[in-house]
PDB file of N, CA and C in Angstrom:
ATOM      1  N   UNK A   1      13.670  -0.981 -35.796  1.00  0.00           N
ATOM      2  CA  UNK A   1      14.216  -1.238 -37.104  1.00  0.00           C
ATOM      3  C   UNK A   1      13.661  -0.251 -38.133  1.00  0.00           C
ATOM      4  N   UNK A   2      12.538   0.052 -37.857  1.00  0.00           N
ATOM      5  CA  UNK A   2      12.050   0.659 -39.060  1.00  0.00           C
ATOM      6  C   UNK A   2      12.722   2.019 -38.909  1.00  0.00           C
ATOM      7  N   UNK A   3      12.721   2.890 -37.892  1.00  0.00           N
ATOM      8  CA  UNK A   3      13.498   4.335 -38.244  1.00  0.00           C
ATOM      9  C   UNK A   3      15.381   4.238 -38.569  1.00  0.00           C
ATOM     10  N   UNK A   4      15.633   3.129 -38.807  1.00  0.00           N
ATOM     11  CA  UNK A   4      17.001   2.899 -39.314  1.00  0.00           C
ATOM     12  C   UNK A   4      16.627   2.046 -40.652  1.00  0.00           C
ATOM     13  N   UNK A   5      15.919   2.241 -40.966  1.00  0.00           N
ATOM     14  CA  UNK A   5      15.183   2.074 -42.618  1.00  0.00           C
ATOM     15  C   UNK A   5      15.261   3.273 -43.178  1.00  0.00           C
ATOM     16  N   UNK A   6      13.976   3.924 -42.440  1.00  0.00           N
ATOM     17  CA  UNK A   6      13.796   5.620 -42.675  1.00  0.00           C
ATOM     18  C   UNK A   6      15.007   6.262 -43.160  1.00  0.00           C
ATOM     19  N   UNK A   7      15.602   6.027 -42.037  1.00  0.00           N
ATOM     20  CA  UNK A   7      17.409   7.181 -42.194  1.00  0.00           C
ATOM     21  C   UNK A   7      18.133   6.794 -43.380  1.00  0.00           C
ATOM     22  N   UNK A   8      18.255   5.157 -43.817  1.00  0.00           N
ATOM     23  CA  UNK A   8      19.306   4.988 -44.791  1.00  0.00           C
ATOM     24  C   UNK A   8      18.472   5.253 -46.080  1.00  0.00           C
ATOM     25  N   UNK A   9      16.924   5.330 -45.947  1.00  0.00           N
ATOM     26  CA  UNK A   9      16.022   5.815 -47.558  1.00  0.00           C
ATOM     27  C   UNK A   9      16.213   7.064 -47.654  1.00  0.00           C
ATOM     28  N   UNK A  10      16.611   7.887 -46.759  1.00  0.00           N
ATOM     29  CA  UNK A  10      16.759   9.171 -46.302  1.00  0.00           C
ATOM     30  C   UNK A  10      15.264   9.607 -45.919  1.00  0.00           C
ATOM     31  N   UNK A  11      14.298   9.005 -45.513  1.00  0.00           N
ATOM     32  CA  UNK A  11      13.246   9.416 -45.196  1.00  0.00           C
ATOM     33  C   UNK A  11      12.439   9.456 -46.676  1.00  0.00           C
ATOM     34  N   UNK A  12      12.512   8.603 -47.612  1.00  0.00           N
ATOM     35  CA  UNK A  12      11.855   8.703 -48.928  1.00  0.00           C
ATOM     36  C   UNK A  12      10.516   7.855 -48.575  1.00  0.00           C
ATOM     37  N   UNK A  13      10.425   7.501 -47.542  1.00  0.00           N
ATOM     38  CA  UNK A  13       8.982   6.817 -47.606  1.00  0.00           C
ATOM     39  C   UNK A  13       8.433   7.815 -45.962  1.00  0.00           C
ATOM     40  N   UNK A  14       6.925   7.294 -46.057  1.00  0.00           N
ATOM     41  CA  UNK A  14       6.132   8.338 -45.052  1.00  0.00           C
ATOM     42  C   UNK A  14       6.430   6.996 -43.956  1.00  0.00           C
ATOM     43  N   UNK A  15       6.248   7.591 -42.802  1.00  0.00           N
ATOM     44  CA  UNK A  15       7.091   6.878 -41.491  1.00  0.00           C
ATOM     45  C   UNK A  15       5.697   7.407 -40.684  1.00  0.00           C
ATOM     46  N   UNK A  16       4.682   6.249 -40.431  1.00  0.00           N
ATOM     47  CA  UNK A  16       3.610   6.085 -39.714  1.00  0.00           C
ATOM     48  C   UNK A  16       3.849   6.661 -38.566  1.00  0.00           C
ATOM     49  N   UNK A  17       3.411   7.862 -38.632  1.00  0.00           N
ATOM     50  CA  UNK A  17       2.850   8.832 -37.266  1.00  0.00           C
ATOM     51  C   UNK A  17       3.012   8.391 -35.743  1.00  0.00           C
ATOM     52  N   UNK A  18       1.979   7.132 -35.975  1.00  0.00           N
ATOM     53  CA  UNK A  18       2.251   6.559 -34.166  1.00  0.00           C
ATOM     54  C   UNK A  18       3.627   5.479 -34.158  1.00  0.00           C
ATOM     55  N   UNK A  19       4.610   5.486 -35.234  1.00  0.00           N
ATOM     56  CA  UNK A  19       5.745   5.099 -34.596  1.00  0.00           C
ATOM     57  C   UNK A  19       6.556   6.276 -33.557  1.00  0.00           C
ATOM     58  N   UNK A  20       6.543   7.316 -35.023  1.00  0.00           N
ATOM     59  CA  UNK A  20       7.008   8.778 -34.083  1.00  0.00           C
ATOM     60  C   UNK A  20       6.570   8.925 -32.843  1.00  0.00           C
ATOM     61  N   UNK A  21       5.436   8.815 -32.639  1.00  0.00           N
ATOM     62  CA  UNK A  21       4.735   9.640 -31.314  1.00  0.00           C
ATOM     63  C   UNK A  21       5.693   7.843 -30.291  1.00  0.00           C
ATOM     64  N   UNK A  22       5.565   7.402 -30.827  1.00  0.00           N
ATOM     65  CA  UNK A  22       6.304   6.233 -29.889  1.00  0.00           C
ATOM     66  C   UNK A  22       7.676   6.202 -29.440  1.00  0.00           C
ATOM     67  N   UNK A  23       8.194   6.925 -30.550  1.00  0.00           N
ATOM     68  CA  UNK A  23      10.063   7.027 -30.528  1.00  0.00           C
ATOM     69  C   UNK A  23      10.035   8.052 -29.515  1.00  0.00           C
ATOM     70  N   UNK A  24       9.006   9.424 -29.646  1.00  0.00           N
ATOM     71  CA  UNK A  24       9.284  10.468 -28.962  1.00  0.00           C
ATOM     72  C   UNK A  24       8.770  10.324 -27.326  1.00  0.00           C
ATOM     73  N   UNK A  25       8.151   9.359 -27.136  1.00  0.00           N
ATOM     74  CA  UNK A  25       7.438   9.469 -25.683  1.00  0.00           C
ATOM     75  C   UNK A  25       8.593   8.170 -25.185  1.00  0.00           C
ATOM     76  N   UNK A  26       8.854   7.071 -25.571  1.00  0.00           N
ATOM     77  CA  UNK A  26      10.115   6.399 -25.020  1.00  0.00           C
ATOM     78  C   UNK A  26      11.416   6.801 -25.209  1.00  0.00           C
ATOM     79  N   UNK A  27      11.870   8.252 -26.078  1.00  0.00           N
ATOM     80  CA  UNK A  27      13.458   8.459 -25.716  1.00  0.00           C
ATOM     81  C   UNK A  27      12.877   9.809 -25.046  1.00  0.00           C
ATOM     82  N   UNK A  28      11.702  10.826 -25.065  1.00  0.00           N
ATOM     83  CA  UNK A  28      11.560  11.326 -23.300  1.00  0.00           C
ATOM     84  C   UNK A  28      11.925  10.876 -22.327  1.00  0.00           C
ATOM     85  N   UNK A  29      11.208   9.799 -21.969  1.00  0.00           N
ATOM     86  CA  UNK A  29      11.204   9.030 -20.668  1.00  0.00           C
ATOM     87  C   UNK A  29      12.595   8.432 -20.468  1.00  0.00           C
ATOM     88  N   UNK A  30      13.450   8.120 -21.459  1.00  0.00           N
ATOM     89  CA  UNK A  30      14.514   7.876 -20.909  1.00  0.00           C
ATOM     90  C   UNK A  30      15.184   8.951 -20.804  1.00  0.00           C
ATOM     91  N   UNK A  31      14.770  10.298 -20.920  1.00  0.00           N
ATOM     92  CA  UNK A  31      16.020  10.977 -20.946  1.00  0.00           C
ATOM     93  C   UNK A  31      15.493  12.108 -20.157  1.00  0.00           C
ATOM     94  N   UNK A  32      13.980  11.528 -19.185  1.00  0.00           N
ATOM     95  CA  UNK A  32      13.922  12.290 -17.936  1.00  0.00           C
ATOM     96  C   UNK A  32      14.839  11.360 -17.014  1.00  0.00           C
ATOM     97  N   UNK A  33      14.567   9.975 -17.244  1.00  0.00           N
ATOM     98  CA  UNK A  33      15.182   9.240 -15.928  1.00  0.00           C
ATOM     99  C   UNK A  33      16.730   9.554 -16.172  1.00  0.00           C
ATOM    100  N   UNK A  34      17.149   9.479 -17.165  1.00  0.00           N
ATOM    101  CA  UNK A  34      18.953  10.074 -17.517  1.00  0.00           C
ATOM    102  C   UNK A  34      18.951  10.916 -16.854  1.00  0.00           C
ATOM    103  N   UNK A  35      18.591  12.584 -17.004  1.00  0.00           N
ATOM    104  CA  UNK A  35      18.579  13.600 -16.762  1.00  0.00           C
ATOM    105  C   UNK A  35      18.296  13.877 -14.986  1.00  0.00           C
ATOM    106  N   UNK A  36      17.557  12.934 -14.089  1.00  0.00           N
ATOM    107  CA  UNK A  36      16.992  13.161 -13.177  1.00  0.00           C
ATOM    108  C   UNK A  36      18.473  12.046 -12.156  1.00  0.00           C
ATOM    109  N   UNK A  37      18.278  10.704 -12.961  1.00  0.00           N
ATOM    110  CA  UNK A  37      19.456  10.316 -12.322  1.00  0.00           C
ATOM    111  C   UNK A  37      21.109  10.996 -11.916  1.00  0.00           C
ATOM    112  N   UNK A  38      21.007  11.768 -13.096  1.00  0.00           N
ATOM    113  CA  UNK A  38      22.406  12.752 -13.363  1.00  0.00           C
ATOM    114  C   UNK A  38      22.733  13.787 -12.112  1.00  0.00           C
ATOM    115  N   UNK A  39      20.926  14.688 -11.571  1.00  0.00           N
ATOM    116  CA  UNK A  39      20.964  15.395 -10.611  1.00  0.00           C
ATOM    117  C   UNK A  39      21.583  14.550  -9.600  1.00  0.00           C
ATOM    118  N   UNK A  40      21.054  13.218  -9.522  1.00  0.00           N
ATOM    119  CA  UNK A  40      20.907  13.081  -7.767  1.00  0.00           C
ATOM    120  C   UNK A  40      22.282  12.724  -7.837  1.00  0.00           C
ATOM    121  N   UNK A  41      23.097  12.173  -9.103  1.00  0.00           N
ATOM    122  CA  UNK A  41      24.703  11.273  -8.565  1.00  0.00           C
ATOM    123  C   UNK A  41      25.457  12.027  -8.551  1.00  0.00           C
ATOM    124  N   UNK A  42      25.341  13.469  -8.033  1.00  0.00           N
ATOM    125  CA  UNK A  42      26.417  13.981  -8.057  1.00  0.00           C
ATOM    126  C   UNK A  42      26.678  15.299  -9.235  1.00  0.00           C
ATOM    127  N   UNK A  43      25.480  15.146 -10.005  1.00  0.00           N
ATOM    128  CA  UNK A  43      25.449  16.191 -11.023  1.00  0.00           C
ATOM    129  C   UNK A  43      25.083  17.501 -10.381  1.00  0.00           C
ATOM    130  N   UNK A  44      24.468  17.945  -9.315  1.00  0.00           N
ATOM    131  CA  UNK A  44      23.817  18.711  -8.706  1.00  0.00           C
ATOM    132  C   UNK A  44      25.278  19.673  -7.675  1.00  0.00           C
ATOM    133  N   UNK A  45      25.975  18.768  -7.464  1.00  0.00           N
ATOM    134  CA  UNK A  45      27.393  18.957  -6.578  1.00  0.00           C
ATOM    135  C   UNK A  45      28.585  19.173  -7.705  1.00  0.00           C
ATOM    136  N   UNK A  46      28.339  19.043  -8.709  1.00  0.00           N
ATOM    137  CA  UNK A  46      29.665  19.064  -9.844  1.00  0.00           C
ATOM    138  C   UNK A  46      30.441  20.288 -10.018  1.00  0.00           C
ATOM    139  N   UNK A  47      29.469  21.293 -10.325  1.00  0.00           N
ATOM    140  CA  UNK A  47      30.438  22.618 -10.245  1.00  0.00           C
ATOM    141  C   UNK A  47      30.148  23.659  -9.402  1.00  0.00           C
ATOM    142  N   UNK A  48      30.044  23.491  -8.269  1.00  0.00           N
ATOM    143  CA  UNK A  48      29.033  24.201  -7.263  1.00  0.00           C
ATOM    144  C   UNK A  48      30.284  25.543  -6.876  1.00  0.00           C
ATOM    145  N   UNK A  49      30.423  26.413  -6.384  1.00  0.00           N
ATOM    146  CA  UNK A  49      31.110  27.328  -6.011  1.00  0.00           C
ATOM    147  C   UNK A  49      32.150  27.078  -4.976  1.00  0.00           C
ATOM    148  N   UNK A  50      33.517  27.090  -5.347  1.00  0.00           N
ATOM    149  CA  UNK A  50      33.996  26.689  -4.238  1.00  0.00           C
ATOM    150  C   UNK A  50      34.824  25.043  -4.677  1.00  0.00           C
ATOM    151  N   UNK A  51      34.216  24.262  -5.402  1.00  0.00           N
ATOM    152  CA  UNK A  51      34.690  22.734  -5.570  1.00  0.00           C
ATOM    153  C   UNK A  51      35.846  22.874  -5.911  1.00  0.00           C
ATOM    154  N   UNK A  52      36.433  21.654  -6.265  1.00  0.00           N
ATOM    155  CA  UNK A  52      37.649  21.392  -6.846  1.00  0.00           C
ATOM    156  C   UNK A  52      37.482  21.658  -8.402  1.00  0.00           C
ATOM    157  N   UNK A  53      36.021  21.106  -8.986  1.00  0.00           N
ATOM    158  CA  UNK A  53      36.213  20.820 -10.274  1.00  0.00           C
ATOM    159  C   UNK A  53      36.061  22.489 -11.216  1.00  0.00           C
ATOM    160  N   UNK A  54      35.137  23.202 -10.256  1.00  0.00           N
ATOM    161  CA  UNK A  54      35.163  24.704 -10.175  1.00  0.00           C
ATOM    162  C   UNK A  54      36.443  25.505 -10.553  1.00  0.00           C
ATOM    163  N   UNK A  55      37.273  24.597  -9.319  1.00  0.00           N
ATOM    164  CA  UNK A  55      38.506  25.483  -9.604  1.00  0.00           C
ATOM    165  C   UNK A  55      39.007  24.795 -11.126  1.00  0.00           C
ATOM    166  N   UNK A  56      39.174  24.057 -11.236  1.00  0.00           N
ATOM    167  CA  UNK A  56      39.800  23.290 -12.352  1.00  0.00           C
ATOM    168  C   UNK A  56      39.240  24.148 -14.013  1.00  0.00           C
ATOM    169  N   UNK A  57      37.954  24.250 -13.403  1.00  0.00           N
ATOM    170  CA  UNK A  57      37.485  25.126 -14.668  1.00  0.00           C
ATOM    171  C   UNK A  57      37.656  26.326 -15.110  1.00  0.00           C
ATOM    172  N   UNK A  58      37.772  26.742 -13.314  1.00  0.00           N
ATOM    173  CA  UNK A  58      38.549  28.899 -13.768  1.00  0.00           C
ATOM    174  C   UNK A  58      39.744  28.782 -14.371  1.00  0.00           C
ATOM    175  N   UNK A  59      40.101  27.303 -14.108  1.00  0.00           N
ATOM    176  CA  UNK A  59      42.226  27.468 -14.700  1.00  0.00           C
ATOM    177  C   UNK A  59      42.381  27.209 -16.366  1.00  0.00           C
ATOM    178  N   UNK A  60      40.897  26.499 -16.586  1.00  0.00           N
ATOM    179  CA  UNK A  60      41.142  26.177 -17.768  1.00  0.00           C
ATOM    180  C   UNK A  60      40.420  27.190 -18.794  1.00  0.00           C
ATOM    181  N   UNK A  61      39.390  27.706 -18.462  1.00  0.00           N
ATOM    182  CA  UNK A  61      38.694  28.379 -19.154  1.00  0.00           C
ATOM    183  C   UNK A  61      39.175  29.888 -18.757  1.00  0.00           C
ATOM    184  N   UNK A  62      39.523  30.128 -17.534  1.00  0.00           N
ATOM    185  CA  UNK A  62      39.729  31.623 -17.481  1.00  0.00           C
ATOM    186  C   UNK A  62      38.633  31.842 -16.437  1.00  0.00           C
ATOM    187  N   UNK A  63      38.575  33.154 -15.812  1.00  0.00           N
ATOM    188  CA  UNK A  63      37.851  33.394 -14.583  1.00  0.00           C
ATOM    189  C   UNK A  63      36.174  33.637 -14.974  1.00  0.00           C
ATOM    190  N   UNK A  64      36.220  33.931 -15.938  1.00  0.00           N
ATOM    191  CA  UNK A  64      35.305  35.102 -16.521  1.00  0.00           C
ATOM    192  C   UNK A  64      33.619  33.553 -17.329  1.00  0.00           C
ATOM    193  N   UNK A  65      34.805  32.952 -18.114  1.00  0.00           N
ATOM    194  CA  UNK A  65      34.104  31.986 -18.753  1.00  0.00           C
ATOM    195  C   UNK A  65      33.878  30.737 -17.638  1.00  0.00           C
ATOM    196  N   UNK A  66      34.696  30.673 -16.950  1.00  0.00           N
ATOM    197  CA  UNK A  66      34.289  29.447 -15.852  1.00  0.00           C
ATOM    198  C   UNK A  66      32.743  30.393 -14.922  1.00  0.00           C
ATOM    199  N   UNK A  67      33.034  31.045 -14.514  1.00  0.00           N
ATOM    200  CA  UNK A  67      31.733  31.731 -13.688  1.00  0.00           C
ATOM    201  C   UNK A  67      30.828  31.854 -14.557  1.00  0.00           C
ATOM    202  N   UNK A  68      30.609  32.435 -15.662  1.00  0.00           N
ATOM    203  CA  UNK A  68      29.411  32.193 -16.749  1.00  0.00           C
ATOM    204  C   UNK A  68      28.698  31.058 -16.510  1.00  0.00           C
ATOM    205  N   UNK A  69      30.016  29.762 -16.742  1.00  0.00           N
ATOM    206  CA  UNK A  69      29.370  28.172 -16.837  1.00  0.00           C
ATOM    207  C   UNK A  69      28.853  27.770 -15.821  1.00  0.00           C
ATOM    208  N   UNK A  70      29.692  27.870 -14.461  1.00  0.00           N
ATOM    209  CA  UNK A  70      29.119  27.524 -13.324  1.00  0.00           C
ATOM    210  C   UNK A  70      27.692  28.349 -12.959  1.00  0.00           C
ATOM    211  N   UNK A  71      27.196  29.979 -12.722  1.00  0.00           N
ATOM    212  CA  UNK A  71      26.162  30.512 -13.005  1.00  0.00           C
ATOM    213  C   UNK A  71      25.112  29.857 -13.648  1.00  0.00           C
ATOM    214  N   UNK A  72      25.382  29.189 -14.857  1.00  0.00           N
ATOM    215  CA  UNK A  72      24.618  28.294 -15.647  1.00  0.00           C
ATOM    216  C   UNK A  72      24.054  27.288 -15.823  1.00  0.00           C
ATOM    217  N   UNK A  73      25.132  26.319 -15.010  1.00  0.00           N
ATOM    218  CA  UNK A  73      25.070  24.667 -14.995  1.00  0.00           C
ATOM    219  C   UNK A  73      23.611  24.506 -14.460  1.00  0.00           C
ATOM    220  N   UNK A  74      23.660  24.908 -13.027  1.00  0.00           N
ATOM    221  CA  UNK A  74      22.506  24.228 -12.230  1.00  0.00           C
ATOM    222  C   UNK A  74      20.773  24.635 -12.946  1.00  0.00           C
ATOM    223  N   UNK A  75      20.705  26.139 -12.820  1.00  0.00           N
ATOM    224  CA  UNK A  75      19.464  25.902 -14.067  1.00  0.00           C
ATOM    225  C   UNK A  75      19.229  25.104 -15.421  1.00  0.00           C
ATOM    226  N   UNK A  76      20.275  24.872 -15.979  1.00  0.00           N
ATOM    227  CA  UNK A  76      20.167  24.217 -17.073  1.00  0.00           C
ATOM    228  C   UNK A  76      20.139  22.773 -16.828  1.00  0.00           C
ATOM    229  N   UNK A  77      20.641  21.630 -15.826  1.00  0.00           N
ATOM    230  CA  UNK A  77      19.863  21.079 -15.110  1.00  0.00           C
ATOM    231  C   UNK A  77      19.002  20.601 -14.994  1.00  0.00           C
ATOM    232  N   UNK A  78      18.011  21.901 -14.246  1.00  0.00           N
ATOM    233  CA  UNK A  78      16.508  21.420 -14.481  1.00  0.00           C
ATOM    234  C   UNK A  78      16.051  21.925 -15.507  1.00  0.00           C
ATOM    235  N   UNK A  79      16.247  22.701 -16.034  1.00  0.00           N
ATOM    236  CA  UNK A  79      15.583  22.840 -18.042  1.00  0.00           C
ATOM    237  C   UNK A  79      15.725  21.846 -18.930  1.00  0.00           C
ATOM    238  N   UNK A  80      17.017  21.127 -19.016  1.00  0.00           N
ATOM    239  CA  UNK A  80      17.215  19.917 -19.942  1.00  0.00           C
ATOM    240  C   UNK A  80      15.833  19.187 -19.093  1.00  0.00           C
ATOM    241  N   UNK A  81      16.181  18.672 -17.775  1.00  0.00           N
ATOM    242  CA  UNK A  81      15.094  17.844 -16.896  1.00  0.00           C
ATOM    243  C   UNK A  81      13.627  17.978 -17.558  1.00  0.00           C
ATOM    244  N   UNK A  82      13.109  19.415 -16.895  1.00  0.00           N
ATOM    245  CA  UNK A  82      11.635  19.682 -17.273  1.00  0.00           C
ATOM    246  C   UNK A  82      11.519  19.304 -19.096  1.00  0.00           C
ATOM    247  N   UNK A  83      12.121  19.930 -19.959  1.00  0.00           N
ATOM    248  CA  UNK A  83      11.921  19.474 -20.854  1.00  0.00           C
ATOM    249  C   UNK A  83      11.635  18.319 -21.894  1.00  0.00           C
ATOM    250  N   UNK A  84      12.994  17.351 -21.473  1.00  0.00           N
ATOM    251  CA  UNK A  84      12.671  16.148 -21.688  1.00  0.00           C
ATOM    252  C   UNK A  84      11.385  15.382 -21.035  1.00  0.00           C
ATOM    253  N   UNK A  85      10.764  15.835 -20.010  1.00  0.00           N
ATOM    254  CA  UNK A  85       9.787  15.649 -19.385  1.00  0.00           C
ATOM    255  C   UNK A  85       8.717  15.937 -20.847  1.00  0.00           C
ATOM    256  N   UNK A  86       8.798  17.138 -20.561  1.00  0.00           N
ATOM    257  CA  UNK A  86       7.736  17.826 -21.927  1.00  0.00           C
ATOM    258  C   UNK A  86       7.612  17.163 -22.904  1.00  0.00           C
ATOM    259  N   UNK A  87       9.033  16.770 -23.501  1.00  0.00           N
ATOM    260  CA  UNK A  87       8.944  15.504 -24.606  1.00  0.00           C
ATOM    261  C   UNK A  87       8.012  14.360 -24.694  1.00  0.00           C
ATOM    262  N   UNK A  88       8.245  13.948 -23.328  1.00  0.00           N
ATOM    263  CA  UNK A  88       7.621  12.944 -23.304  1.00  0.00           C
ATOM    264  C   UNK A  88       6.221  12.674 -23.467  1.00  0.00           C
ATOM    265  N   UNK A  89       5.940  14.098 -22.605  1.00  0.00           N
ATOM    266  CA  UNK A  89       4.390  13.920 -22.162  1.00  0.00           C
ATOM    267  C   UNK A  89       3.541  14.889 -23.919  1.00  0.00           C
ATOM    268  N   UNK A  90       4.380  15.554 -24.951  1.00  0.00           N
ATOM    269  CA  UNK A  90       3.794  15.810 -25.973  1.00  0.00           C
ATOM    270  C   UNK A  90       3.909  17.354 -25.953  1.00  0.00           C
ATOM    271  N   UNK A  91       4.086  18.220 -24.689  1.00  0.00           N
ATOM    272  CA  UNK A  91       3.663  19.557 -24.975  1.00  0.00           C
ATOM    273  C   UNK A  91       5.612  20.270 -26.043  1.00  0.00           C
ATOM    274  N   UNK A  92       4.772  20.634 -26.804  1.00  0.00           N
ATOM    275  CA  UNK A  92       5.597  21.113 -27.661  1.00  0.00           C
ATOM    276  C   UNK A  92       6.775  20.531 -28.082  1.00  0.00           C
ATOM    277  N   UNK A  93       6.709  19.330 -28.613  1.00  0.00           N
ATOM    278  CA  UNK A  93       7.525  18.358 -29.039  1.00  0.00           C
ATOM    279  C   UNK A  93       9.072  19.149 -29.599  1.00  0.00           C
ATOM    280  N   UNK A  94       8.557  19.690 -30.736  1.00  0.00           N
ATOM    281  CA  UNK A  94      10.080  20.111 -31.394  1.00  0.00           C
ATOM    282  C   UNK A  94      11.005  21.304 -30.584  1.00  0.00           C
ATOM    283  N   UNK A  95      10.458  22.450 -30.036  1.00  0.00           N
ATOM    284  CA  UNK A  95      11.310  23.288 -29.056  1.00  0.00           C
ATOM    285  C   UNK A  95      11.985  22.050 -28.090  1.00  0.00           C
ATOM    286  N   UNK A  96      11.483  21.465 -27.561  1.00  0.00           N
ATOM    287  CA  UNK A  96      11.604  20.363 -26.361  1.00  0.00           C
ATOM    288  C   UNK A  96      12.382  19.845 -26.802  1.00  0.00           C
ATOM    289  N   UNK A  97      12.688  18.986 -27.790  1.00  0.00           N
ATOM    290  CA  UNK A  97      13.625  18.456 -28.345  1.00  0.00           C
ATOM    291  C   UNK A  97      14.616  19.396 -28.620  1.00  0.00           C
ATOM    292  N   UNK A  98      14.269  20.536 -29.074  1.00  0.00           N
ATOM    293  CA  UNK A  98      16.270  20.877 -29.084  1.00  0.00           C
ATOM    294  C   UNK A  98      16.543  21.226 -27.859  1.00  0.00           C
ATOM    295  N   UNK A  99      15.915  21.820 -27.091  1.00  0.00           N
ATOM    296  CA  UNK A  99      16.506  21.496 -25.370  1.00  0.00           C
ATOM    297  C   UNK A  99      16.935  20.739 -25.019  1.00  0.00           C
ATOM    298  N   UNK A 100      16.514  19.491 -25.155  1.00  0.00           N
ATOM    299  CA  UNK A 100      16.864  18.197 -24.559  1.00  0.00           C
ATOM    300  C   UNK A 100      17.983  17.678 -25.606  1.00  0.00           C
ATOM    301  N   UNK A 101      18.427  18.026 -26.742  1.00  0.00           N
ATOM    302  CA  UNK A 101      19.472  17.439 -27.347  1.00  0.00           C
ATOM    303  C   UNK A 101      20.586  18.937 -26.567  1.00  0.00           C
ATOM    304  N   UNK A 102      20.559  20.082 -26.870  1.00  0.00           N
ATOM    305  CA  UNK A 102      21.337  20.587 -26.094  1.00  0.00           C
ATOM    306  C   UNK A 102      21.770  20.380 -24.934  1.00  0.00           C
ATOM    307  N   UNK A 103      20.936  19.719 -24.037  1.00  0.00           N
ATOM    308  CA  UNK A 103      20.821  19.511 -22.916  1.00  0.00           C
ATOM    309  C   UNK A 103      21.997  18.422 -22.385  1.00  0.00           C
ATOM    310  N   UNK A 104      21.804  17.196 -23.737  1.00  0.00           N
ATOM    311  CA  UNK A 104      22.591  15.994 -24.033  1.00  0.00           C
ATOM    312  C   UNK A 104      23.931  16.441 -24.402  1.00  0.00           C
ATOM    313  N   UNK A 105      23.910  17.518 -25.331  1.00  0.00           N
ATOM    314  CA  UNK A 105      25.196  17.768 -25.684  1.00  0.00           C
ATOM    315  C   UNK A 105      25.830  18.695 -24.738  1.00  0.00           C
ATOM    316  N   UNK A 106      25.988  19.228 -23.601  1.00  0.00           N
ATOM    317  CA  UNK A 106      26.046  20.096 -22.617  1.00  0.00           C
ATOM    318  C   UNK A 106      27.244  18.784 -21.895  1.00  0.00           C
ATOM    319  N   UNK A 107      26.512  17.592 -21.764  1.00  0.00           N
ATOM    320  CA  UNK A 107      27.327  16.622 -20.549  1.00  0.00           C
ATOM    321  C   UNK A 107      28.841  16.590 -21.203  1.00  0.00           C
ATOM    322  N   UNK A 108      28.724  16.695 -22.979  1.00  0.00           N
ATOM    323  CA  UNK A 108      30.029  16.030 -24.098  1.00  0.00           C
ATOM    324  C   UNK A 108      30.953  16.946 -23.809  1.00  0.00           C
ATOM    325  N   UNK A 109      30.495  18.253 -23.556  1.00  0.00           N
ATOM    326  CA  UNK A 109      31.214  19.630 -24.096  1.00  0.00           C
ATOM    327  C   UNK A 109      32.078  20.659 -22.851  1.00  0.00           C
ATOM    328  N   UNK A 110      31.483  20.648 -21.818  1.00  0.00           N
ATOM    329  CA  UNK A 110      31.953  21.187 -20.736  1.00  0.00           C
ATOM    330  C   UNK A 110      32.986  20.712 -19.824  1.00  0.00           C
ATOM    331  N   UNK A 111      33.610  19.348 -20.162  1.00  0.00           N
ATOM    332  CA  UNK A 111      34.515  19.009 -19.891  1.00  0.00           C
ATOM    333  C   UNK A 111      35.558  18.526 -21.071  1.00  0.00           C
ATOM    334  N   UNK A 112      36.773  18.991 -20.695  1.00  0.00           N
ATOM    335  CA  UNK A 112      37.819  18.220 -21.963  1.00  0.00           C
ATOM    336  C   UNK A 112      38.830  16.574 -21.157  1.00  0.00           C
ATOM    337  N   UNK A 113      37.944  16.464 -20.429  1.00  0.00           N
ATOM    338  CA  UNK A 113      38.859  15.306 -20.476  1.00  0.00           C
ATOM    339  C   UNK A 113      37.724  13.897 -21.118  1.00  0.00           C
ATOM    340  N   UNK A 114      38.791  12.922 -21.152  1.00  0.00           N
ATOM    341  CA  UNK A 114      39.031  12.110 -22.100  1.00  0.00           C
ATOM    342  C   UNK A 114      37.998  11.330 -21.133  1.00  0.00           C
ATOM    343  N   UNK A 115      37.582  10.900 -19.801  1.00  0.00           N
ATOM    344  CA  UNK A 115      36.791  10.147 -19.024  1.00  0.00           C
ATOM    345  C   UNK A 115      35.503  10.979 -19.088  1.00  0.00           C
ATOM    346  N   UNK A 116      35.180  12.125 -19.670  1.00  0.00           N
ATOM    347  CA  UNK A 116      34.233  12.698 -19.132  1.00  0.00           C
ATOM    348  C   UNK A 116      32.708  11.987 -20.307  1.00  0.00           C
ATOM    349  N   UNK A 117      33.139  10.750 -21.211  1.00  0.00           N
ATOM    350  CA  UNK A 117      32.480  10.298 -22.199  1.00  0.00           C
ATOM    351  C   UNK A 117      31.728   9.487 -21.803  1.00  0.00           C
ATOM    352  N   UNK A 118      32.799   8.563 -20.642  1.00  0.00           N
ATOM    353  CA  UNK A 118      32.603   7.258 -20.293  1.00  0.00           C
ATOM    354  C   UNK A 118      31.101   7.415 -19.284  1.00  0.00           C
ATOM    355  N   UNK A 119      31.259   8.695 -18.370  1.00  0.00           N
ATOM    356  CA  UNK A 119      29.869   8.660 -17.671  1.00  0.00           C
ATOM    357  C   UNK A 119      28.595   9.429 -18.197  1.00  0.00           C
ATOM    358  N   UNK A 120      28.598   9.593 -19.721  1.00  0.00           N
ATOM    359  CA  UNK A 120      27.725   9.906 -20.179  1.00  0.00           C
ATOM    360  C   UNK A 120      26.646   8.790 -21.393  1.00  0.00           C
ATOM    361  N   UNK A 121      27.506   7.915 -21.533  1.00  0.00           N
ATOM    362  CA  UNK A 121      26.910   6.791 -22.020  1.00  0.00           C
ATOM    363  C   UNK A 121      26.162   5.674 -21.099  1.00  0.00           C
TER     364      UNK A 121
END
């Protein structure tokens, strides 16, 4: 409750330190187990060379920009992964965090269909 205080004061009052360090080490941890669950269901197999969804992406994006993405996907992967890790555990909180929100926003963006929301919530 209290950081949905914070947000609507716009942050006009000081917001006790070890709540932060609390917000930031429990939405880490959920968003190593997000991030780690994502590999094993199938996130790891999603645009692999060769798939269906692969192809679906050279048709939509073009040859050039689908191979970029696919090239990309699987390291980024484990970078969102390790990072949110990092979050959690404190080493370099704010870089870490925009990894890990990029990381989040990566699942919204690389697909245009309309189901691709439903397995990210």
């Amino acid at each position: 409750m209290w950081f949905f205080d914070a947000l609507t004061s716009g942050f006009q009052t000081p917001t006790d330190p070890g709540r932060l360090q609390q917000f930031r080490i429990v939405f880490g941890t959920v968003l190593t187990l997000r991030f780690t669950l994502s590999i094993g269901q199938g996130g790891w197999n999603r645009l692999a060379p060769g798939s269906l969804s692969s192809h679906l992406l050279k048709q939509r994006l073009g040859s050039h920009r689908a191979g970029l993405l696919i090239a990309l996907y699987r390291p980024t992967l484990i970078i969102r992964t390790l990072s949110a890790f990092a979050l959690a555990c404190g080493l370099a909180p704010r870089p870490m965090l925009l990894l890990v929100l990029a990381g989040a926003a990566m699942e919204l963006l690389y697909l245009k269909s309309p189901n691709a929301v439903r397995y990210t919530c």
